[in-house]
C-alpha atoms as a PDB file:
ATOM      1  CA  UNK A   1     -57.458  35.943 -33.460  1.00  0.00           C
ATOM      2  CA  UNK A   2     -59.313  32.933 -33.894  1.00  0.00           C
ATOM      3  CA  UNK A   3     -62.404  31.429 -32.047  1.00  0.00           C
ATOM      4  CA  UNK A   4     -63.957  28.396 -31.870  1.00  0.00           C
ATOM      5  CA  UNK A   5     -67.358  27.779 -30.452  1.00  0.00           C
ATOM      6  CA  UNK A   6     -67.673  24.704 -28.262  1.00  0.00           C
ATOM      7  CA  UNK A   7     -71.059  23.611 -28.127  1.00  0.00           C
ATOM      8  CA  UNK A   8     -72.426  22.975 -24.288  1.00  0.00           C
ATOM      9  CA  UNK A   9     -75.137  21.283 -23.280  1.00  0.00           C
ATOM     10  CA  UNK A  10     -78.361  21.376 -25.041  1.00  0.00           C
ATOM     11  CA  UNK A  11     -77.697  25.262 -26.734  1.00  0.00           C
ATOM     12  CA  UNK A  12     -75.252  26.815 -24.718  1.00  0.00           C
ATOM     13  CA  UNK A  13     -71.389  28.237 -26.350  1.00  0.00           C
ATOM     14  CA  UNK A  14     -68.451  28.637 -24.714  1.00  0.00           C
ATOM     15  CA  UNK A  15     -65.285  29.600 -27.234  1.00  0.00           C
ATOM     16  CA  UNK A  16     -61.876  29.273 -27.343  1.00  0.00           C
ATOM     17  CA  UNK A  17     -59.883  32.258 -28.289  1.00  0.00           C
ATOM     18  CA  UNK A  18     -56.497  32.389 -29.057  1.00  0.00           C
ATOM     19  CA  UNK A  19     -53.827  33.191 -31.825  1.00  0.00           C
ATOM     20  CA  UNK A  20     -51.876  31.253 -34.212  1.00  0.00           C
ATOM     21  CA  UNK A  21     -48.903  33.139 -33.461  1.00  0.00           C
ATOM     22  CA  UNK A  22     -48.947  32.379 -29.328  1.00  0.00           C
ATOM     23  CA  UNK A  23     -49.272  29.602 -27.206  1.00  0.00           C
ATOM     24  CA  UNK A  24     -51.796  30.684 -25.050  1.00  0.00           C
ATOM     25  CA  UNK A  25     -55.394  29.997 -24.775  1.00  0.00           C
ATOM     26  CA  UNK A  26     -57.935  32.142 -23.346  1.00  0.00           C
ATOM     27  CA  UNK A  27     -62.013  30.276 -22.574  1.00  0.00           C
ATOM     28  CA  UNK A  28     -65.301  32.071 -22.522  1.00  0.00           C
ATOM     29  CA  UNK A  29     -67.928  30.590 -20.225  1.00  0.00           C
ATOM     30  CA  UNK A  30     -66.561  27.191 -19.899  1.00  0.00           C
ATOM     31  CA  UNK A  31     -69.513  25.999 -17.734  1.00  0.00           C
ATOM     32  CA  UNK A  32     -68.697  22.350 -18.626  1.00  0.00           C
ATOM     33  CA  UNK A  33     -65.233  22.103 -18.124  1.00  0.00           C
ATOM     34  CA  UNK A  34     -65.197  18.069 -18.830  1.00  0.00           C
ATOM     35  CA  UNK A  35     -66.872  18.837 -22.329  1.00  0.00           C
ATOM     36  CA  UNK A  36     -64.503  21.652 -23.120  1.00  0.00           C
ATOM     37  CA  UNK A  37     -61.363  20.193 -22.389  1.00  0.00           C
ATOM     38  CA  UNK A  38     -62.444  16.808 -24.795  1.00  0.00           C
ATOM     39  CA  UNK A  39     -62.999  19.571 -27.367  1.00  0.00           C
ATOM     40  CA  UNK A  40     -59.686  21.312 -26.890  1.00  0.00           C
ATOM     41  CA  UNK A  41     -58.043  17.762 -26.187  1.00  0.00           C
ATOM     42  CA  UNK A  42     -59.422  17.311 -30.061  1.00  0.00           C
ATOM     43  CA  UNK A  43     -58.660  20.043 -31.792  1.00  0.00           C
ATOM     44  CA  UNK A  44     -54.941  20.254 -33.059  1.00  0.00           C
ATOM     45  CA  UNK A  45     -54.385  23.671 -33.158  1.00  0.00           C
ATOM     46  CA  UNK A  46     -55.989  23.718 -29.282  1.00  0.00           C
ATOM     47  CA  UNK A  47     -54.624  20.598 -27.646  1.00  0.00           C
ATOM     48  CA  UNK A  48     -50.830  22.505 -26.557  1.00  0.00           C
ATOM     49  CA  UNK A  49     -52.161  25.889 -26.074  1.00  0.00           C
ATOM     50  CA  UNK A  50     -51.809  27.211 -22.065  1.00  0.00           C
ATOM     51  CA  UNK A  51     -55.266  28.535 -21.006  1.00  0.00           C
ATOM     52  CA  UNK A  52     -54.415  31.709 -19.244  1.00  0.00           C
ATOM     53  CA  UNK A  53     -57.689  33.251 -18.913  1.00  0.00           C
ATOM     54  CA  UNK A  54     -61.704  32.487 -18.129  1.00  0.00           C
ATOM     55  CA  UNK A  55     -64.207  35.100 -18.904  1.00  0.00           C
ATOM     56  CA  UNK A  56     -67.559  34.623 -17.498  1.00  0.00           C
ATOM     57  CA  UNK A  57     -70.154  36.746 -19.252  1.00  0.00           C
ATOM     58  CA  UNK A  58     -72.344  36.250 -15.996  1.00  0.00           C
ATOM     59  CA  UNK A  59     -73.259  34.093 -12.857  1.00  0.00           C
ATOM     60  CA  UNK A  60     -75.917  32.037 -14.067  1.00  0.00           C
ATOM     61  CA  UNK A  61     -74.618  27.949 -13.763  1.00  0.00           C
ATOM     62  CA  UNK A  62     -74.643  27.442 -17.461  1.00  0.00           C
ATOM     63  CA  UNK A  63     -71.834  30.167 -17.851  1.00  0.00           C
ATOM     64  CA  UNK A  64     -69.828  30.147 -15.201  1.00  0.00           C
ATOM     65  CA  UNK A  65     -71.105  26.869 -13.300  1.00  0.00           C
ATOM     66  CA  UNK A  66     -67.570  25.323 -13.488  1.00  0.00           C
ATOM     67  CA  UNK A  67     -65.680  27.844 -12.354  1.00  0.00           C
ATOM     68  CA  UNK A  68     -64.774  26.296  -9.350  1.00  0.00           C
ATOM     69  CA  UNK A  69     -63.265  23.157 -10.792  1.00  0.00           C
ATOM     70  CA  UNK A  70     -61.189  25.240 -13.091  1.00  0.00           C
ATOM     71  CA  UNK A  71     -59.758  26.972 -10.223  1.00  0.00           C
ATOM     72  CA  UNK A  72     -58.593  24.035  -8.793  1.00  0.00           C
ATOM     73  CA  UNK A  73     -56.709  22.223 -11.644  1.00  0.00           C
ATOM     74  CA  UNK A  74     -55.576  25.595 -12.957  1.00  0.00           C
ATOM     75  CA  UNK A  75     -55.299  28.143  -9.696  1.00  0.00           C
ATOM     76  CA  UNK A  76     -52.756  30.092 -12.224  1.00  0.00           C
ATOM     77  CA  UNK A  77     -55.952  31.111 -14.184  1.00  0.00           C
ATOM     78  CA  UNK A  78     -57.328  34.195 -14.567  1.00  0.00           C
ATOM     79  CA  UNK A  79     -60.998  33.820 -13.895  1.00  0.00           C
ATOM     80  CA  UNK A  80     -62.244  37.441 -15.085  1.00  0.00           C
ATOM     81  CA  UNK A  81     -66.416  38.783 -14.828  1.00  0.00           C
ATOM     82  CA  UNK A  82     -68.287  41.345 -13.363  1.00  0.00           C
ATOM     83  CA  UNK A  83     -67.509  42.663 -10.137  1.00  0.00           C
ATOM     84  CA  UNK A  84     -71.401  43.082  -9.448  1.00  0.00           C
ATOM     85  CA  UNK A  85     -72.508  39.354 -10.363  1.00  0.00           C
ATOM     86  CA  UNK A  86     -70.702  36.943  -7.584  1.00  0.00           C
ATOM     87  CA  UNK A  87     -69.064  34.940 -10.443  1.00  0.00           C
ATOM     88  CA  UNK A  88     -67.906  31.701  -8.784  1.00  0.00           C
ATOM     89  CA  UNK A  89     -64.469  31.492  -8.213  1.00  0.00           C
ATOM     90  CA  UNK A  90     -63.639  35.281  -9.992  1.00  0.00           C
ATOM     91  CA  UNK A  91     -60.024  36.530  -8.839  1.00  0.00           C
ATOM     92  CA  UNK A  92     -59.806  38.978 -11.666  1.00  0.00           C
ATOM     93  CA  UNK A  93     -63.533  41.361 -10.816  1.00  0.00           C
ATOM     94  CA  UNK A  94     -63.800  44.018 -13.894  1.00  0.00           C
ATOM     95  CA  UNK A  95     -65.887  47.262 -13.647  1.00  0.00           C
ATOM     96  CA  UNK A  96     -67.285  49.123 -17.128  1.00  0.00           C
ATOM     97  CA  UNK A  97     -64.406  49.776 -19.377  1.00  0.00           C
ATOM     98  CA  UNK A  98     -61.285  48.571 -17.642  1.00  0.00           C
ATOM     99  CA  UNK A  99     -59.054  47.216 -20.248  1.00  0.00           C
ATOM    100  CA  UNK A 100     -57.195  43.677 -19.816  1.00  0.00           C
ATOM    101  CA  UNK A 101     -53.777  43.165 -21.952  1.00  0.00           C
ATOM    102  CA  UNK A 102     -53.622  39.185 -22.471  1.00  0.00           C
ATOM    103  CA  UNK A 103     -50.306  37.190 -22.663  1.00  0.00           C
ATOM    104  CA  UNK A 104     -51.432  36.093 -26.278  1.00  0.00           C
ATOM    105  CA  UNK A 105     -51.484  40.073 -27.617  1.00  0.00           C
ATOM    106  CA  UNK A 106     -55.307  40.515 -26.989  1.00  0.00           C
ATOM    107  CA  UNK A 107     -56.698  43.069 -25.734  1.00  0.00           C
ATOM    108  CA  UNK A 108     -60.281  42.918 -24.391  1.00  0.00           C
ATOM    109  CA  UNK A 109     -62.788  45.589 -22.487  1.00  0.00           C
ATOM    110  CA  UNK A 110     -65.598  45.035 -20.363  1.00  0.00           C
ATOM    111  CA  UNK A 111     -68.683  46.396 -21.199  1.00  0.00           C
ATOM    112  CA  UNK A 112     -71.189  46.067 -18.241  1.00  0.00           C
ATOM    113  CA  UNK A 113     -74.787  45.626 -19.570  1.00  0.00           C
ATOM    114  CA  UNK A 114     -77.005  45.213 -16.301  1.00  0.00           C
ATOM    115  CA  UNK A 115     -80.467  43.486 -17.409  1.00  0.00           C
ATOM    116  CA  UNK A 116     -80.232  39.343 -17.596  1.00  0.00           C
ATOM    117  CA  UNK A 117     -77.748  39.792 -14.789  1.00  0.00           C
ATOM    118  CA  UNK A 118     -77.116  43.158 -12.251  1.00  0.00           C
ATOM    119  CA  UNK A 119     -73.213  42.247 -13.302  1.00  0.00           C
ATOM    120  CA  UNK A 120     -73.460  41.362 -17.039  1.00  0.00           C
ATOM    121  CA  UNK A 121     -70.434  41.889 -19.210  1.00  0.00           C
ATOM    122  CA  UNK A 122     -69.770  42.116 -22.853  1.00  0.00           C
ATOM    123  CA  UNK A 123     -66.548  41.289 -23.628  1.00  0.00           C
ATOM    124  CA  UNK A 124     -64.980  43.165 -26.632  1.00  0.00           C
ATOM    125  CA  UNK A 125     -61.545  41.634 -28.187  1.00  0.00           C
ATOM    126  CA  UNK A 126     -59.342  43.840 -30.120  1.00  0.00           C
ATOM    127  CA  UNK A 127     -56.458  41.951 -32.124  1.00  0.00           C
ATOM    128  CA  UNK A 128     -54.049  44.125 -34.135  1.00  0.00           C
ATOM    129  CA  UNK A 129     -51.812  41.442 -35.321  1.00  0.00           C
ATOM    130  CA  UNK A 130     -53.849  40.722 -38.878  1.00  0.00           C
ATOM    131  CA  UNK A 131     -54.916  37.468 -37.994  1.00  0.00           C
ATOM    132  CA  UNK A 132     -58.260  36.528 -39.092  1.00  0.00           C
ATOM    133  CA  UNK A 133     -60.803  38.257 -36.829  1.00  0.00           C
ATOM    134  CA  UNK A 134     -59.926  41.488 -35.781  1.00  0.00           C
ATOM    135  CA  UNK A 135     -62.617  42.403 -33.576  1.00  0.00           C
ATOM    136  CA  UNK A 136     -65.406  40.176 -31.524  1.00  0.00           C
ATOM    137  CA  UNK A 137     -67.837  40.604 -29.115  1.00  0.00           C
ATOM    138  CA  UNK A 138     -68.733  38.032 -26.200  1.00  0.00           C
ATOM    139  CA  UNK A 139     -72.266  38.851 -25.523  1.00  0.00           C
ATOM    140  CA  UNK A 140     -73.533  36.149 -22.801  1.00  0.00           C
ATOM    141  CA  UNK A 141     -77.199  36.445 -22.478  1.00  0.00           C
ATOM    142  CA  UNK A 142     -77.385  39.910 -23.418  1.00  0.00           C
ATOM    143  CA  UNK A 143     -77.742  39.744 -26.570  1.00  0.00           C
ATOM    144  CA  UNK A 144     -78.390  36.728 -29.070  1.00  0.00           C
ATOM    145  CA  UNK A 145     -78.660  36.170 -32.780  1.00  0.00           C
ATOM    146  CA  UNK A 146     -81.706  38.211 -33.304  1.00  0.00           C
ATOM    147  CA  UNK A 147     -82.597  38.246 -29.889  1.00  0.00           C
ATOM    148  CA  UNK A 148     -81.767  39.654 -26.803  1.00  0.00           C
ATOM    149  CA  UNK A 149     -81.896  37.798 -22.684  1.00  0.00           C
ATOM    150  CA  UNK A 150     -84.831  38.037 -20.504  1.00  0.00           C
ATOM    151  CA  UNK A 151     -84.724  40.890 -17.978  1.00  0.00           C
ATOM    152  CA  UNK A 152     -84.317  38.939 -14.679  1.00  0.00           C
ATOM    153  CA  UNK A 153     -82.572  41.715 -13.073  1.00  0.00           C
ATOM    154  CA  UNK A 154     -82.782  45.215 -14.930  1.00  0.00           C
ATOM    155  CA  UNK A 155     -85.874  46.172 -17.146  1.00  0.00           C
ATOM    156  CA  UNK A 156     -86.405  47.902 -20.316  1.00  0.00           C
ATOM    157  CA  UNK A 157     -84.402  50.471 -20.059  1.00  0.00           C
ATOM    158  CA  UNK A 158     -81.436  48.889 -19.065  1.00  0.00           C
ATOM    159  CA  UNK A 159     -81.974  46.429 -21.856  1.00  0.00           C
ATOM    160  CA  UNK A 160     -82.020  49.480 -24.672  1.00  0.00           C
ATOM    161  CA  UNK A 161     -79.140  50.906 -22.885  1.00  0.00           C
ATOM    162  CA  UNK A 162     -76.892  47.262 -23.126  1.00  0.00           C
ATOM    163  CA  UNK A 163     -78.210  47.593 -26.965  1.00  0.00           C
ATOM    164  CA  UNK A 164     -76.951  50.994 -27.610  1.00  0.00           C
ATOM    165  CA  UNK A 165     -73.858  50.342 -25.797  1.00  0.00           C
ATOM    166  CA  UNK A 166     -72.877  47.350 -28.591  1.00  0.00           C
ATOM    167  CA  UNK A 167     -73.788  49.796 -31.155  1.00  0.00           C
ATOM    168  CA  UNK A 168     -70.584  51.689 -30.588  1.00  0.00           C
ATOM    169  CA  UNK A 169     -68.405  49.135 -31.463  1.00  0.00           C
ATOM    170  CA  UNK A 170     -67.365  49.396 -34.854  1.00  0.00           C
ATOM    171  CA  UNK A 171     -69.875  47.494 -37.229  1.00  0.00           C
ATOM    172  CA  UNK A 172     -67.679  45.056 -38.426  1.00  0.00           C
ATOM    173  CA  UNK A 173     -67.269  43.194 -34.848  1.00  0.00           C
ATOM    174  CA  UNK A 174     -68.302  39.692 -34.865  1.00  0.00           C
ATOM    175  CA  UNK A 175     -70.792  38.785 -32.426  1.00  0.00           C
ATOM    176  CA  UNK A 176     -70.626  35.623 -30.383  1.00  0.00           C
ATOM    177  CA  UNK A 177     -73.880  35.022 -28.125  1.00  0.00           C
ATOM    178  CA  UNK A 178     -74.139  32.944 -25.545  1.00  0.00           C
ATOM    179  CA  UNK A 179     -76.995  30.093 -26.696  1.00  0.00           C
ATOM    180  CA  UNK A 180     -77.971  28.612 -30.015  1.00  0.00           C
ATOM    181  CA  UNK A 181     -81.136  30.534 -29.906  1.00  0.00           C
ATOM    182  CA  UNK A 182     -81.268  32.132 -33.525  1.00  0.00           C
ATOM    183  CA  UNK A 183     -83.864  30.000 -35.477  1.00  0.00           C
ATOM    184  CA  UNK A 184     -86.330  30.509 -33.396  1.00  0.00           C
ATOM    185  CA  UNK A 185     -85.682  34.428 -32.693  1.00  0.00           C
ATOM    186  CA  UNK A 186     -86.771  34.805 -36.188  1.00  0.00           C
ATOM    187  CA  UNK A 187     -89.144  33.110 -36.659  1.00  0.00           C
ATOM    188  CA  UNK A 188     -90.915  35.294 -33.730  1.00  0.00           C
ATOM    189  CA  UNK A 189     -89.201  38.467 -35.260  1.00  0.00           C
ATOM    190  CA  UNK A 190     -90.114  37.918 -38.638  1.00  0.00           C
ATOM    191  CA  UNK A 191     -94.235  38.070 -37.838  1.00  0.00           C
ATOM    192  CA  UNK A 192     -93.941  40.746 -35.538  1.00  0.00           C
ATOM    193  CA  UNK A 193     -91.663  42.564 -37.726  1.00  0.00           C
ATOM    194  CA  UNK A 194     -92.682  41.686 -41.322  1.00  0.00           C
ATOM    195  CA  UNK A 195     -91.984  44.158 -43.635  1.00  0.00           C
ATOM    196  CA  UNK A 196     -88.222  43.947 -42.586  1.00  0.00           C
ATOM    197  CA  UNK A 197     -86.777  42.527 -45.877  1.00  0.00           C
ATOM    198  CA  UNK A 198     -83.308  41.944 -44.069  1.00  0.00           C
ATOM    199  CA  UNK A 199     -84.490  40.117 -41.332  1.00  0.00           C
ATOM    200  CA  UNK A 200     -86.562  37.667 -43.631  1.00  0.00           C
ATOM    201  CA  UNK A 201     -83.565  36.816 -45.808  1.00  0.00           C
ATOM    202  CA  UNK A 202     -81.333  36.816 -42.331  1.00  0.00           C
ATOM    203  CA  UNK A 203     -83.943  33.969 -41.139  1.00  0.00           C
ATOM    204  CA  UNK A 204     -83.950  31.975 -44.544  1.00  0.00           C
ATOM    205  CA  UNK A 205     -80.012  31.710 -44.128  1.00  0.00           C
ATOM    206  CA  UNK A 206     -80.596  30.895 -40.869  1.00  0.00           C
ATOM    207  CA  UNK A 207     -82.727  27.904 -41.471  1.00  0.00           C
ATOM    208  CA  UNK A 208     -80.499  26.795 -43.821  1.00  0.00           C
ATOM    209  CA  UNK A 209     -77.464  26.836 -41.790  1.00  0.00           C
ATOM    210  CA  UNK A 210     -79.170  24.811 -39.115  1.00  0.00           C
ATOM    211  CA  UNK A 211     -80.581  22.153 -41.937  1.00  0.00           C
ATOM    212  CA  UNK A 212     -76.834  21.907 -42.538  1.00  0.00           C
ATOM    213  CA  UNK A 213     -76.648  21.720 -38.628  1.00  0.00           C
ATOM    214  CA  UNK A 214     -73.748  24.460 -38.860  1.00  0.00           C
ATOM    215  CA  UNK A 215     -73.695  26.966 -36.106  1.00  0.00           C
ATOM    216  CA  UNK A 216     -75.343  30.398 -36.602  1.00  0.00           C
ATOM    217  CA  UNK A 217     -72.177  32.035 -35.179  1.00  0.00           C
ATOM    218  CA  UNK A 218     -70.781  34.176 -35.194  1.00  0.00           C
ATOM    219  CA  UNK A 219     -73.011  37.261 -36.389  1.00  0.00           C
ATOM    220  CA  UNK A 220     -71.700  40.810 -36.795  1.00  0.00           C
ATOM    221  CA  UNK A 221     -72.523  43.773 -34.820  1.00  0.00           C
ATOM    222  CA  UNK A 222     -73.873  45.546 -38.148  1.00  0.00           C
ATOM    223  CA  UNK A 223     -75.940  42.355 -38.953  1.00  0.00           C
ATOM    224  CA  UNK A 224     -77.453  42.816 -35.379  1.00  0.00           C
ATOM    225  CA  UNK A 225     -78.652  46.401 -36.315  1.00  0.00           C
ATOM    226  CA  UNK A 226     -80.117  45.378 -39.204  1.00  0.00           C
ATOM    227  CA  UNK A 227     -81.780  42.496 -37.982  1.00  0.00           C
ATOM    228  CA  UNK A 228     -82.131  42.290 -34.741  1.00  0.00           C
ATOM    229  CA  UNK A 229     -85.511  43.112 -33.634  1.00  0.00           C
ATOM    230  CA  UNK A 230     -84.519  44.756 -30.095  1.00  0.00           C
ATOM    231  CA  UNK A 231     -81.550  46.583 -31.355  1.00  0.00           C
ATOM    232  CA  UNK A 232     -84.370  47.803 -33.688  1.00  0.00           C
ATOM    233  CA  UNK A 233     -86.453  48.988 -31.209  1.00  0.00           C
ATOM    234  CA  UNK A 234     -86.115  52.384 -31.380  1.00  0.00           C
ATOM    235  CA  UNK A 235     -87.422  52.483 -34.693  1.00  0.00           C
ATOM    236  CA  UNK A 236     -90.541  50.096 -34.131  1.00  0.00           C
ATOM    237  CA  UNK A 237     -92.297  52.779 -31.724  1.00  0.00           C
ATOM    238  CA  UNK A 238     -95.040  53.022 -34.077  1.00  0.00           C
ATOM    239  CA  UNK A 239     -95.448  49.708 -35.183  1.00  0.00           C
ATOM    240  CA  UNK A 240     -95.644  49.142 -31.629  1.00  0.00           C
ATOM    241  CA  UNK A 241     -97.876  51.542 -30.859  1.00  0.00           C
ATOM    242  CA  UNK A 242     -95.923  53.088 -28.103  1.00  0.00           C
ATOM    243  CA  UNK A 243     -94.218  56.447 -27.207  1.00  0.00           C
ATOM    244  CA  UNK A 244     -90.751  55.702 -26.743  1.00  0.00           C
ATOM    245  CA  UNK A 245     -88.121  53.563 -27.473  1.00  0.00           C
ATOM    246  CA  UNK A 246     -88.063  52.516 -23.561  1.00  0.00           C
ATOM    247  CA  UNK A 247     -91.227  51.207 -24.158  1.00  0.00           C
ATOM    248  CA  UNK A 248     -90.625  49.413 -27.530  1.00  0.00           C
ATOM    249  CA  UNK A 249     -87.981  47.380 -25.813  1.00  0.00           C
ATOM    250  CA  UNK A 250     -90.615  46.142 -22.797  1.00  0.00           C
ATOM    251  CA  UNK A 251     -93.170  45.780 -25.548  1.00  0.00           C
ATOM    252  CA  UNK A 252     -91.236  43.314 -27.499  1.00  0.00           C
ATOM    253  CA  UNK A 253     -90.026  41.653 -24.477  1.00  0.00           C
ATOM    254  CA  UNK A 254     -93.180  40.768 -23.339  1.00  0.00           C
ATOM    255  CA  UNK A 255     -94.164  39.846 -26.204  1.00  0.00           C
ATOM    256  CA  UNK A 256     -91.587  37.251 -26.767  1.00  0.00           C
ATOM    257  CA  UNK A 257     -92.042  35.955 -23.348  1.00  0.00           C
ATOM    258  CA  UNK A 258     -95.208  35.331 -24.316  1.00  0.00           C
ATOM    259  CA  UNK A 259     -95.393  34.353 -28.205  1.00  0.00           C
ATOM    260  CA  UNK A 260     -97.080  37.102 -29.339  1.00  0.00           C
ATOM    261  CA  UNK A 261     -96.576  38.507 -32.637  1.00  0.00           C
ATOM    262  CA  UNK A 262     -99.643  40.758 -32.971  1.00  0.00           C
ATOM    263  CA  UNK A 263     -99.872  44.395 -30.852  1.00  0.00           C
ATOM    264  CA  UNK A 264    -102.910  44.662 -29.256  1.00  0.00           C
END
């Protein structure tokens, strides 16, 4: 498969996944329909393709905000997302682990990951064709570059669990977050975290990359254990000064909301 992020608003992705072997087109959280249709309007290898599919990640307006309007000048689409999260629009609801078998070969599974949203879903593409990308990950808010969604609707725990949960998928999955978040994840992560050699050299790519004003997707799910400072947090209990993992994850989470890099 291949994937091309379309950049939305002031940081937001949406991507458009297909194959260069079909003619089908599938969108993740088009939220600004106008914007992404200019971009697939633009793009050669987009501009004939028939989008079959919409997968919203979650409810919030910059994700799924469009929803409606798609439904309307495409009411043969598939609008896929959580069956918890009142997606706008959603004629295709999806529970943890149900399997979808596109029209373009995919295959994708939900992965429900309560925290940002009670109906959060990762969306996990498997392509056995051998074209380009093999395996990618939609992660929403869940999970960013180095980073990881505020808890608007779960807590901690639910938050480690979502983490673990992306950890199964085999390492080499690339990772596509939801927002252009990832210079300034590290910079956070990097003082909190500083002995982590991977994560320093992850950020100096990083700021290079946006010099260069490239996009810092996608990642990988291995790069994401590595670096990632929640996925770490099991690990950073005594850094933290805590007992638990549990508590690593709120620890760092209120830490970020607030800027803090030093533990009490």
């Amino acid at each position: 498969m291949r994937v091309v992020p379309i950049k939305l608003f002031d940081d937001n992705y949406s991507y458009a996944v297909y194959t260069p072997t079909s003619s089908y087109l599938v969108l993740v959280d088009p939220a600004d329909y106008a914007s992404v249709k200019s971009a697939i309007a633009a793009n050669p290898e987009l501009a004939s393709l028939q989008v079959t599919h919409v997968f919203s990640t979650h409810k919030h307006w910059d994700h799924s905000g469009n929803n409606e309007e798609i439904a309307k000048e495409l009411p043969q689409v598939k609008i896929v997302g959580g069956s918890e999260d009142n997606i706008p629009a959603c004629n295709t609801p999806v529970t943890d682990g149900q399997q979808l078998e596109l029209e373009n070969g995919l295959k994708v599974t939900a992965l429900h990951t309560p925290c940002h949203t009670r109906g959060h879903m990762l969306y996990y593409f498997e392509d056995s064709s051998g074209n380009d990308i093999d395996k990618a990950v939609f992660t929403g808010d869940t999970i960013f570059v180095g980073g990881c969604g505020k808890f608007f609707e779960g807590d901690a725990e639910q938050m480690l669990a979502a983490m673990e949960k992306a950890k199964t998928l085999p390492p080499d999955t690339k990772l596509f977050c939801g927002h252009e978040y990832t210079e300034a994840n590290f910079r956070w992560a990097t003082q909190v975290d500083s002995e982590n050699i991977p994560m320093k050299q992850k950020y100096e790519k990083v700021v290079e990359m946006r010099q260069q004003g490239n996009p810092t997707v996608p990642s990988s799910v291995q790069e994401e254990m590595e670096t990632n400072i929640f996925m770490r947090a099991p690990l950073l209990t005594g850094l933290l000064g805590v007992g638990n993992p549990v508590e690593a994850m709120h620890a760092l989470r209120e830490m970020k909301n607030s800027g803090k890099t030093q533990v009490n």
